[in-house]
C-alpha atoms as a PDB file:
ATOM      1  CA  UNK A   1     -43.427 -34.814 -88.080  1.00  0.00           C
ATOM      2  CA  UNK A   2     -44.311 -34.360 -84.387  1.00  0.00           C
ATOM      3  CA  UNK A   3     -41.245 -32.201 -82.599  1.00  0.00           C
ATOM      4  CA  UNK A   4     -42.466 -31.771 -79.111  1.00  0.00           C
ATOM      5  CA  UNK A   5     -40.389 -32.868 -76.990  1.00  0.00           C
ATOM      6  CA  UNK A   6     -41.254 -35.764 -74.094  1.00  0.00           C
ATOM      7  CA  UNK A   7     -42.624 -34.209 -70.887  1.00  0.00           C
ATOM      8  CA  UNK A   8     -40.841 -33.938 -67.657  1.00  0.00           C
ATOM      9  CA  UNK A   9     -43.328 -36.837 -66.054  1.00  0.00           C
ATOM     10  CA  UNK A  10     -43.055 -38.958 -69.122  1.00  0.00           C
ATOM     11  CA  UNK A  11     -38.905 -39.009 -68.564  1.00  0.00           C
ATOM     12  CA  UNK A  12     -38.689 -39.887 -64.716  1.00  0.00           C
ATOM     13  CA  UNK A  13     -37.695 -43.858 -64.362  1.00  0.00           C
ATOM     14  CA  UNK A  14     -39.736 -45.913 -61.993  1.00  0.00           C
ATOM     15  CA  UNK A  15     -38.181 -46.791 -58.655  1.00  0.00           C
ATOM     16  CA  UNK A  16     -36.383 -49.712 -58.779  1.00  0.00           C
ATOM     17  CA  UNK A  17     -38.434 -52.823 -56.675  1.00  0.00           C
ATOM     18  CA  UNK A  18     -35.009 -54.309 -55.782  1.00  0.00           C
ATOM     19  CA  UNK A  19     -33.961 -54.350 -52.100  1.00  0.00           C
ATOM     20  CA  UNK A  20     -30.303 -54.046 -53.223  1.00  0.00           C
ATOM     21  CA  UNK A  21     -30.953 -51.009 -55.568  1.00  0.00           C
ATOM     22  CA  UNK A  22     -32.662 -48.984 -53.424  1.00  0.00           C
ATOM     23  CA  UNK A  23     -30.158 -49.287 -50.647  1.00  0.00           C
ATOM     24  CA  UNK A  24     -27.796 -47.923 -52.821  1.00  0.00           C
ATOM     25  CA  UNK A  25     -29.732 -45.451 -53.684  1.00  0.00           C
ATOM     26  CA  UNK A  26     -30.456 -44.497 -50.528  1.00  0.00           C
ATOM     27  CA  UNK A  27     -26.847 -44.363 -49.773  1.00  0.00           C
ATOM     28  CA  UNK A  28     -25.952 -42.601 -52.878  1.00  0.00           C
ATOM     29  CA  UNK A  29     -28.361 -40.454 -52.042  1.00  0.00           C
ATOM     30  CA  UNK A  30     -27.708 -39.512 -48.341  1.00  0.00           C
ATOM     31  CA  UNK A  31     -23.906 -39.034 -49.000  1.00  0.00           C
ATOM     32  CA  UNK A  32     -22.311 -35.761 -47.789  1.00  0.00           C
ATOM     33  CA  UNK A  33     -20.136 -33.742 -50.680  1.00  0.00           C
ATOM     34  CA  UNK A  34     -17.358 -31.498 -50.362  1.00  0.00           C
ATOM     35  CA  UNK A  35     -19.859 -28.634 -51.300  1.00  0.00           C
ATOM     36  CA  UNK A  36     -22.915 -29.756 -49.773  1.00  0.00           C
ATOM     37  CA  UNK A  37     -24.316 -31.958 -46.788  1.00  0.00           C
ATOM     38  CA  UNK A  38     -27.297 -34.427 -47.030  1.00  0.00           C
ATOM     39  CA  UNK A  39     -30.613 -33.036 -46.721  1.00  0.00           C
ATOM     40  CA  UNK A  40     -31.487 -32.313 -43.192  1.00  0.00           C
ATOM     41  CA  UNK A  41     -33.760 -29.243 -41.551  1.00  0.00           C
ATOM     42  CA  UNK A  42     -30.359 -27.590 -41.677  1.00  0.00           C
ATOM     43  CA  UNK A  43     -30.774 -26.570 -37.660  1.00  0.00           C
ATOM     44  CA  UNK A  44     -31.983 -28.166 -34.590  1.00  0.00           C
ATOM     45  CA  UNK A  45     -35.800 -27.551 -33.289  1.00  0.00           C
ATOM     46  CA  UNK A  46     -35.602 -27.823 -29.473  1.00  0.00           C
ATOM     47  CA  UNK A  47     -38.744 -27.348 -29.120  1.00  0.00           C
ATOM     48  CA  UNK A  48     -39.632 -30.343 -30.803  1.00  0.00           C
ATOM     49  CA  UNK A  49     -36.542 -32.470 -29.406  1.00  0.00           C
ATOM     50  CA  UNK A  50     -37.789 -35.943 -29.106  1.00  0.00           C
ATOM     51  CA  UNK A  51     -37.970 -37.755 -25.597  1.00  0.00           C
ATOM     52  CA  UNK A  52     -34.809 -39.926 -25.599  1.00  0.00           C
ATOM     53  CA  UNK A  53     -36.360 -42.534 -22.970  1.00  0.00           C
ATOM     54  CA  UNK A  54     -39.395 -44.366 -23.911  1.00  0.00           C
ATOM     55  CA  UNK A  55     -42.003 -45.651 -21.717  1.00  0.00           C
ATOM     56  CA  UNK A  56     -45.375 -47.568 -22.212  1.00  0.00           C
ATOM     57  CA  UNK A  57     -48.579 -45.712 -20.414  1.00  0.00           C
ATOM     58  CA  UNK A  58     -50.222 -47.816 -18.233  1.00  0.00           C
ATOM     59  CA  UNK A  59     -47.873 -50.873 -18.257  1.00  0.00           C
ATOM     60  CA  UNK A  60     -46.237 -52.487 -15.133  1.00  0.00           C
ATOM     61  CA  UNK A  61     -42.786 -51.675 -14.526  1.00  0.00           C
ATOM     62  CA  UNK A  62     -40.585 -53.965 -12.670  1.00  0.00           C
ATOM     63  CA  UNK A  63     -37.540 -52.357 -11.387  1.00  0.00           C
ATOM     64  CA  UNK A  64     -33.996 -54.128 -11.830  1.00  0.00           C
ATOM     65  CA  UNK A  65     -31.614 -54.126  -8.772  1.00  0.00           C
ATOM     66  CA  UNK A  66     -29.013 -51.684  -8.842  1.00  0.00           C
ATOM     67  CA  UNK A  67     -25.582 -54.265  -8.650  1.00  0.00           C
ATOM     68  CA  UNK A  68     -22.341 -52.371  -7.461  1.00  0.00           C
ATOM     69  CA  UNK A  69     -19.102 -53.443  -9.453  1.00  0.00           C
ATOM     70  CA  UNK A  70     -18.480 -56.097  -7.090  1.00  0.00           C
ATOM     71  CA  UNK A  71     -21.663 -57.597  -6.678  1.00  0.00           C
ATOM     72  CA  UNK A  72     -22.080 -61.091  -8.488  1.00  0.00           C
ATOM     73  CA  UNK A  73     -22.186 -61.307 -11.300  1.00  0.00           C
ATOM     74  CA  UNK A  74     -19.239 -59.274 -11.962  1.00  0.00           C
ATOM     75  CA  UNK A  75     -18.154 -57.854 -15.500  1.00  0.00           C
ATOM     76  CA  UNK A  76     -15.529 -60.115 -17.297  1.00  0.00           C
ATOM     77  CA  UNK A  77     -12.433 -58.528 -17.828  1.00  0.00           C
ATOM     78  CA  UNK A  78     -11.554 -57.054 -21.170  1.00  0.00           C
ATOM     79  CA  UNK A  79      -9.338 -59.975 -21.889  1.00  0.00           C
ATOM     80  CA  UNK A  80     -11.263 -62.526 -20.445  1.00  0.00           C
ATOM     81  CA  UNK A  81     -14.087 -61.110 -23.470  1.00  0.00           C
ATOM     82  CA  UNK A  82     -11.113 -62.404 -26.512  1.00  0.00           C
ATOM     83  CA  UNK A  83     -10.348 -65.591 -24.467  1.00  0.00           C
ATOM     84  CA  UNK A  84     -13.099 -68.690 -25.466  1.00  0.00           C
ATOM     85  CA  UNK A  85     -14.419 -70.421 -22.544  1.00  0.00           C
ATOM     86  CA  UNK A  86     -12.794 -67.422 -20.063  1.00  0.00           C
ATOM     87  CA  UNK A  87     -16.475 -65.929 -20.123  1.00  0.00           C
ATOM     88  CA  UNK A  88     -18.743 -68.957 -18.106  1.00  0.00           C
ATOM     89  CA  UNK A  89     -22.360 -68.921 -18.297  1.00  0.00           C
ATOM     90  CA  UNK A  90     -24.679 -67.226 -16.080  1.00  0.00           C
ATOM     91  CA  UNK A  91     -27.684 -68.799 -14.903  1.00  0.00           C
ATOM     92  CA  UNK A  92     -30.963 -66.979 -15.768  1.00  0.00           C
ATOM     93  CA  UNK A  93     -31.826 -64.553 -12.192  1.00  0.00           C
ATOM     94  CA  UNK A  94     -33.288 -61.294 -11.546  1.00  0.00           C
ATOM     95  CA  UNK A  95     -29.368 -60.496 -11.398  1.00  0.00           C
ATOM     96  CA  UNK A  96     -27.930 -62.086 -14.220  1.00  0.00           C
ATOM     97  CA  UNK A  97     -30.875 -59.880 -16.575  1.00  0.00           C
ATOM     98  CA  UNK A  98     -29.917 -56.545 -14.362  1.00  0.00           C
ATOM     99  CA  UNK A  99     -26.072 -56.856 -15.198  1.00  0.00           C
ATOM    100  CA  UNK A 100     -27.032 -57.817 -18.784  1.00  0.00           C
ATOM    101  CA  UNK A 101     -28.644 -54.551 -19.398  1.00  0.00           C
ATOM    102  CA  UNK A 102     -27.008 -52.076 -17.261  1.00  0.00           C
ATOM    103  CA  UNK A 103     -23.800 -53.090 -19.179  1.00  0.00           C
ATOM    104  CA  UNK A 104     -25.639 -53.155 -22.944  1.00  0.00           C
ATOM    105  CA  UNK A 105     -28.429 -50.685 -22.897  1.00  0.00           C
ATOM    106  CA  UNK A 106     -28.019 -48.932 -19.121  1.00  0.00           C
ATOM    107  CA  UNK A 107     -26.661 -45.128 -18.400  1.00  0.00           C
ATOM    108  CA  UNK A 108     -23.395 -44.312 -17.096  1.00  0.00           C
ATOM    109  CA  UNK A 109     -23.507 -40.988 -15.828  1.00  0.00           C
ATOM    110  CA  UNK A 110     -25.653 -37.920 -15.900  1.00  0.00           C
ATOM    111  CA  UNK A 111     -24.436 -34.390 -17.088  1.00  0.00           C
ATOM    112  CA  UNK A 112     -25.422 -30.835 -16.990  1.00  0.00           C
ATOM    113  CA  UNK A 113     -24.328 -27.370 -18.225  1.00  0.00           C
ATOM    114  CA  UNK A 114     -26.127 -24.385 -17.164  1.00  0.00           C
ATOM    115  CA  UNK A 115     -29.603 -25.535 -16.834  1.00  0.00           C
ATOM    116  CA  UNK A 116     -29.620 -28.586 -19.738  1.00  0.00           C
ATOM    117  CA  UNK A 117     -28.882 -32.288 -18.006  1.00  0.00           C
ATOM    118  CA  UNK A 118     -28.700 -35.118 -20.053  1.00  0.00           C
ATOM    119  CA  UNK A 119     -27.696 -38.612 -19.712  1.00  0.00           C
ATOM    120  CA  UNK A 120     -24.728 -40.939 -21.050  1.00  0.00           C
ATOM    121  CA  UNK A 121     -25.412 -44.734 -22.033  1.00  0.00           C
ATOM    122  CA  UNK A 122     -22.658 -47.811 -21.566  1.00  0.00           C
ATOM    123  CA  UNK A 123     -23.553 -48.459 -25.539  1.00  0.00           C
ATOM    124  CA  UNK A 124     -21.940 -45.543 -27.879  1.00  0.00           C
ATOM    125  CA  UNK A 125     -25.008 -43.655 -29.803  1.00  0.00           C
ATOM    126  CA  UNK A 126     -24.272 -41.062 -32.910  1.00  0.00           C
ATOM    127  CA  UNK A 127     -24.878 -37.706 -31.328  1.00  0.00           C
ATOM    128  CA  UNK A 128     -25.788 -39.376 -27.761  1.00  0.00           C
ATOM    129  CA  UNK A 129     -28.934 -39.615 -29.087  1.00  0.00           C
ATOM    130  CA  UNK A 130     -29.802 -43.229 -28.544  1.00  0.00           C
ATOM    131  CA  UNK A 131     -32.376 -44.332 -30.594  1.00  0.00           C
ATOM    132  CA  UNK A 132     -31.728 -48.072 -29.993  1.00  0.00           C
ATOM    133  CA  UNK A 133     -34.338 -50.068 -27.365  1.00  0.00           C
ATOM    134  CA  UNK A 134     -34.068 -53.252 -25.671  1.00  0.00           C
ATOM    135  CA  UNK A 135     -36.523 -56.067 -25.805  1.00  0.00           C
ATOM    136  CA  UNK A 136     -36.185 -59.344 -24.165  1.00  0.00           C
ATOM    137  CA  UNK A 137     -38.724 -62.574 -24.337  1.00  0.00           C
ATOM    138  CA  UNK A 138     -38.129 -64.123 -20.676  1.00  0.00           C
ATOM    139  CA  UNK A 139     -38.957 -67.938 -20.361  1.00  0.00           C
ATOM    140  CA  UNK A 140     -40.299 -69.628 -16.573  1.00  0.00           C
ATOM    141  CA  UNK A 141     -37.404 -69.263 -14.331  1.00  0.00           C
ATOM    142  CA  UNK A 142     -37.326 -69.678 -10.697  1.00  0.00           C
ATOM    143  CA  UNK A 143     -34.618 -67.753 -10.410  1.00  0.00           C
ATOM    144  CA  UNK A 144     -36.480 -64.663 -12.080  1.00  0.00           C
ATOM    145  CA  UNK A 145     -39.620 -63.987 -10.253  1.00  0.00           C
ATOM    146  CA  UNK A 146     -41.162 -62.548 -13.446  1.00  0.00           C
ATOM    147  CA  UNK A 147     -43.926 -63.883 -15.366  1.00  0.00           C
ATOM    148  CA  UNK A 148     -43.017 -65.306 -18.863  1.00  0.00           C
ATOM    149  CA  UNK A 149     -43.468 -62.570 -21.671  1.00  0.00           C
ATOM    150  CA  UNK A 150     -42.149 -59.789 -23.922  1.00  0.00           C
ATOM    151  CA  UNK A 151     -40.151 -56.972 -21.969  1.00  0.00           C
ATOM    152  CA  UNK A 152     -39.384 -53.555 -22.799  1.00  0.00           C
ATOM    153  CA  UNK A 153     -35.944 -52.507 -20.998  1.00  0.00           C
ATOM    154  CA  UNK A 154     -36.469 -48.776 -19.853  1.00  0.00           C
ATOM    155  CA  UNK A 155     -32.769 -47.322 -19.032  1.00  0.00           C
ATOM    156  CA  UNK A 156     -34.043 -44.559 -16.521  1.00  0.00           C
ATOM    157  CA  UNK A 157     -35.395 -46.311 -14.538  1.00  0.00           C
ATOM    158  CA  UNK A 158     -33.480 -49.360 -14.985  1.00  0.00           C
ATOM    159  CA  UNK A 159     -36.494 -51.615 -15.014  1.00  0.00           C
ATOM    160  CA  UNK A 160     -38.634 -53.795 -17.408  1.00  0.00           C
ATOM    161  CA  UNK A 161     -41.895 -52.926 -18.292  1.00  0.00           C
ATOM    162  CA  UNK A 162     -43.986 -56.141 -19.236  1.00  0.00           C
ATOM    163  CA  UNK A 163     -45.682 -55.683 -22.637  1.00  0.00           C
ATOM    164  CA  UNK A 164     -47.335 -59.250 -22.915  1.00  0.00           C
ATOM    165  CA  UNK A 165     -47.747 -61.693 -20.876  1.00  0.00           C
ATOM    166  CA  UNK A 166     -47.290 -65.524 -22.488  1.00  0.00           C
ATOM    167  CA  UNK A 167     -48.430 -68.789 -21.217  1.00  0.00           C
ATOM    168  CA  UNK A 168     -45.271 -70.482 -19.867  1.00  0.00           C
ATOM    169  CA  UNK A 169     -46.265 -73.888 -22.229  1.00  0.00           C
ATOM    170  CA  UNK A 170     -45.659 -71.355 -25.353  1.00  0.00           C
ATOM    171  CA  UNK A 171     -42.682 -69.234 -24.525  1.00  0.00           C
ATOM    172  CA  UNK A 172     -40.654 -73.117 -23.442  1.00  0.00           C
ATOM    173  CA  UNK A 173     -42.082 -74.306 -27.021  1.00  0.00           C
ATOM    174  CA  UNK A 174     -40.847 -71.529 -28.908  1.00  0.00           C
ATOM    175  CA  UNK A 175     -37.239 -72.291 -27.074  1.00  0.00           C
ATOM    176  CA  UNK A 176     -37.087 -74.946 -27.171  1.00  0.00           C
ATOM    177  CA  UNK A 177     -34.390 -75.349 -29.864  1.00  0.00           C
ATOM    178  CA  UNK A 178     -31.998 -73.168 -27.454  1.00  0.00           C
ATOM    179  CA  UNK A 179     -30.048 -74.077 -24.427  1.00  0.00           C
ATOM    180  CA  UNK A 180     -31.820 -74.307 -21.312  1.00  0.00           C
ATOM    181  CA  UNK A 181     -31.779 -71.098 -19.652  1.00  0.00           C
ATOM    182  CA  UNK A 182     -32.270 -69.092 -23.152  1.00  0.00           C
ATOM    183  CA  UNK A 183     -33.526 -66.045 -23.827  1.00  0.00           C
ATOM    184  CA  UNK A 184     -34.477 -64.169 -26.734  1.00  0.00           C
ATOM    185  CA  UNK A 185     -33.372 -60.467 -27.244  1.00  0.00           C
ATOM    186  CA  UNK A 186     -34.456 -57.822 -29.818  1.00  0.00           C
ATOM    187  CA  UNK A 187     -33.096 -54.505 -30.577  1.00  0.00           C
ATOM    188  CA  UNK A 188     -35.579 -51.782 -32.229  1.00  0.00           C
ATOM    189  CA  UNK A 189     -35.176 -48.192 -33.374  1.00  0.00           C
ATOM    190  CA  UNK A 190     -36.771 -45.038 -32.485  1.00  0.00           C
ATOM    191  CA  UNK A 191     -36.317 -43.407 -36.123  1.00  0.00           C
ATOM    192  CA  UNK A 192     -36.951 -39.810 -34.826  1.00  0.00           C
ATOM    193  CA  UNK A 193     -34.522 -39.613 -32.588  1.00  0.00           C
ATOM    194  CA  UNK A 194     -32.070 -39.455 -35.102  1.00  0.00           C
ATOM    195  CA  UNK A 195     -34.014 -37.608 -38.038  1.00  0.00           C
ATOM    196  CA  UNK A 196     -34.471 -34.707 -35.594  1.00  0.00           C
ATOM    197  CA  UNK A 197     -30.832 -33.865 -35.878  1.00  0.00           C
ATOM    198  CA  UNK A 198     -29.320 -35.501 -38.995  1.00  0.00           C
ATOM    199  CA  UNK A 199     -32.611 -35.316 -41.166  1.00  0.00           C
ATOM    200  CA  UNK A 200     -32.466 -38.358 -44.711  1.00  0.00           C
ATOM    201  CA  UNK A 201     -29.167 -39.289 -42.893  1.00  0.00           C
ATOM    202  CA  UNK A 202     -31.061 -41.164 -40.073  1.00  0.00           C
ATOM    203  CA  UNK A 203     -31.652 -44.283 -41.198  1.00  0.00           C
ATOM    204  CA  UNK A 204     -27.819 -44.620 -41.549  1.00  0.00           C
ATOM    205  CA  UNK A 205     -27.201 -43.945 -38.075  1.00  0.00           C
ATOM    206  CA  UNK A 206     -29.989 -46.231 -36.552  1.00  0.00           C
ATOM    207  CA  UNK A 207     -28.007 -49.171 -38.547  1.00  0.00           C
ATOM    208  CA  UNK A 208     -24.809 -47.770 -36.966  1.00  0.00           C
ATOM    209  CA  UNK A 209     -26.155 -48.179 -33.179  1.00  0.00           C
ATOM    210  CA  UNK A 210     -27.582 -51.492 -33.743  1.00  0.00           C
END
């Protein structure tokens, strides 16, 4: 009669293929305890803090104007926001895309303590550290002045920095299921930027900004 006993490797279950199950896991996994927190470096490497504005080498940037609180279009009041039909439509202008992402994606202020300065965002972050970017398909507009393509919004500068240009034939196909005037909008993360600081916990947080 064999007695050995099954080996280590022989035991360990297979990762379970289902979407649902591993997002458990991964939450089961990354949960903080009273004795312990999830697994991160356990400190934070400044010298390998990761740039929290991201810009394309090499690609034209187009910078937004700079609207003061007056300046049309103005910001909806908070109640107008929980009212339908308070909020009217905007048509699609160089102005109308400015106020759009200096109130989504755009900074608020700048601070600085002793010889660190850092930046603050209209849209909450965990940590301030932001790892949420803007992209924005732009259809033929007269009222734009841009060429028809994929955008990246870059907050410091508050500009867009073309990343493809598209014939304007394919950009008013692929709308054309939308109201006139669309535009598509797309919201990626930089994974990093939150891994530096809160390690297997990351992931969590990227979901949270989005």
């Amino acid at each position: 009669m064999d007695n050995q006993q099954p080996s280590s490797a022989a035991s360990v279950q297979p990762l379970s293929i289902d979407p649902v199950d591993r997002v458990i896991a991964y939450h089961i996994r990354t949960k903080h305890h009273f004795n312990r927190y999830a697994k991160s470096l356990g400190f934070l490497d400044w010298a390998n803090q990761p740039d929290p504005f991201r810009r394309f080498e090499g690609t034209p940037l187009i910078r937004l104007p700079l609207l003061s609180p007056k300046d049309d279009p103005q910001s909806p009041s908070y109640d107008a926001i929980y009212q339908p039909g308070a909020v009217a439509s905007q048509p699609l202008t160089i102005r109308t895309i400015s106020r759009f992402f200096e109130l989504s994606l755009g900074l608020s202020a700048w601070k600085k303590a002793g010889e660190s300065e850092w930046a603050l965002r209209n849209n909450p972050s965990s940590g301030n550290l932001h790892p949420t970017e803007g992209y924005v398909m732009l259809p033929p507009s007269d009222g734009l002045a841009l060429a028809p393509g994929l955008y990246h919004y870059a907050p410091k500068e508050h500009g867009l920095e073309l990343r493809i240009e598209y014939p304007p034939e394919q950009v008013t196909r692929l709308l054309a299921e939308f109201p006139s005037g669309a535009f598509l909008f797309g919201l990626t993360s930089v994974h990093w930027r939150e891994a530096w600081k809160y390690g297997e916990r990351a992931f969590r947080y990227c979901n949270h900004d989005v």
